[in-house]
Protein backbone atom coordinates (compact mmCIF):
# COMPACT_ATOMS: atom_id res chain seq x y z
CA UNK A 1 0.00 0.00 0.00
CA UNK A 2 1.27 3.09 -1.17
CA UNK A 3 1.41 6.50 1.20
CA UNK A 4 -0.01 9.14 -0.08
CA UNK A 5 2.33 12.75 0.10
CA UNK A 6 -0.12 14.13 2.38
CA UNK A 7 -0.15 11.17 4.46
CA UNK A 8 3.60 11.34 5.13
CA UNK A 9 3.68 15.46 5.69
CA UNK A 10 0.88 14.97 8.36
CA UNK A 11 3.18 11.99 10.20
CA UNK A 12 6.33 14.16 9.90
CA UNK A 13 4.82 16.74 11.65
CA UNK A 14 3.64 14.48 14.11
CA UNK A 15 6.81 12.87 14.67
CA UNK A 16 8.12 16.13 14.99
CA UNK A 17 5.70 17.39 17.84
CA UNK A 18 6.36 13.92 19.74
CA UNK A 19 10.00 14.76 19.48
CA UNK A 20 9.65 18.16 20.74
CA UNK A 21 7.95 16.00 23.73
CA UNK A 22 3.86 16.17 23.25
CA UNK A 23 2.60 12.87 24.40
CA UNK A 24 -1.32 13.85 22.78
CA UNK A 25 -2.07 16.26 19.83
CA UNK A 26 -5.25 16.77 18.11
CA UNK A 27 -5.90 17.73 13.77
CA UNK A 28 -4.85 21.79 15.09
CA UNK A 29 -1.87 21.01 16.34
CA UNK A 30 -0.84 19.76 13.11
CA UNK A 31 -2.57 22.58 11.22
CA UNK A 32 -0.32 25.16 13.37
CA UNK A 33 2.88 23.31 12.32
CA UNK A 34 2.02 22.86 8.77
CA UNK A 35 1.31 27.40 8.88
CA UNK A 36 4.43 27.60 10.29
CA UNK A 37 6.35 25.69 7.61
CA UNK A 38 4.64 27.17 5.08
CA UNK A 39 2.70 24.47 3.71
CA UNK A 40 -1.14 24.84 4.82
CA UNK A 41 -3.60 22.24 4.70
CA UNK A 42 -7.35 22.68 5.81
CA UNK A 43 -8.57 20.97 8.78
CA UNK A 44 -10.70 18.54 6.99
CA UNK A 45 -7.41 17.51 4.99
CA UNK A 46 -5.51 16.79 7.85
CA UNK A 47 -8.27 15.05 10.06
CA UNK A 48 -8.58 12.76 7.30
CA UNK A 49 -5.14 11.91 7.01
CA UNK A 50 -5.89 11.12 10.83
CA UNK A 51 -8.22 8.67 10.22
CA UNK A 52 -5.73 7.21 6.65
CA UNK A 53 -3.15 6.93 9.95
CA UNK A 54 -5.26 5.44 12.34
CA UNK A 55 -6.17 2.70 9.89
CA UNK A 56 -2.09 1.83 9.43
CA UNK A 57 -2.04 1.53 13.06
CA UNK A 58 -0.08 4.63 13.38
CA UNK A 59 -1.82 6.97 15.58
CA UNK A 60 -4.73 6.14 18.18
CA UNK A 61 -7.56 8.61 19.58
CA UNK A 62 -8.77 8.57 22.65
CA UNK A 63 -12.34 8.47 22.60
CA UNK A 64 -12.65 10.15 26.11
CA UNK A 65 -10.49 13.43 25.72
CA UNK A 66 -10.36 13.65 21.78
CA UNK A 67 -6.43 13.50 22.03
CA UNK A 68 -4.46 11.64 19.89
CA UNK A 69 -1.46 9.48 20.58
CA UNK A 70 1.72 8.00 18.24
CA UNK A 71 1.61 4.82 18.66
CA UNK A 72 4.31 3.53 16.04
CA UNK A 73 6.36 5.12 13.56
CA UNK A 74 7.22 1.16 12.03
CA UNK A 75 3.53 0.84 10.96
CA UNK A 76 3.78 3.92 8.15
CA UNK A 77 7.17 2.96 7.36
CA UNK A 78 5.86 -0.69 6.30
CA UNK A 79 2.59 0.65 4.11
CA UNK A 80 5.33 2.46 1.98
C-alpha cells in the first residue's frame, strides 16, 4: 500500500511534535505546524489523514479526551 504525500507530511509533523515532547495532539496542532512551515492544509485535509493513519495503526484517539497518541512510527514505514 502506497502512502499518499499528504499522508507522510501529516506523520512528519507528528513525529516532529512527539520529538519536541507532546505525548497527545489533536488535527490543530498539526494545522499550526504545517502554517508555520509554510505548507497549509485545511482541517478537513488533515483530520482525514488522521483517520488514513489510524487505519495503518499509526496513531490512536482517545475516545474520552479527543487526544491523539503516536503509537508507532514502524507501521507507516511498512505501508510504503
Amino acid at each position: 500500500m502506497s502512502r499518499s504525500r499528504s499522508t507522510t507530511i501529516v506523520f512528519a509533523v507528528i513525529e516532529a511534535l512527539v520529538a519536541e515532547g507532546k505525548t497527545s495532539f489533536r488535527p490543530g496542532d498539526v494545522n499550526s505546524a504545517l502554517r508555520d512551515k509554510g505548507e497549509p492544509m485545511g482541517t478537513w485535509e488533515v483530520r482525514a489523514e488522521f483517520s488514513r493513519l489510524e487505519e495503518q495503526g499509526s496513531i490512536a484517539c482517545d475516545a474520552v479526551s479527543g487526544n491523539w497518541q503516536m503509537l508507532s512510527s514502524d507501521a507507516l514505514k511498512d505501508a510504503g
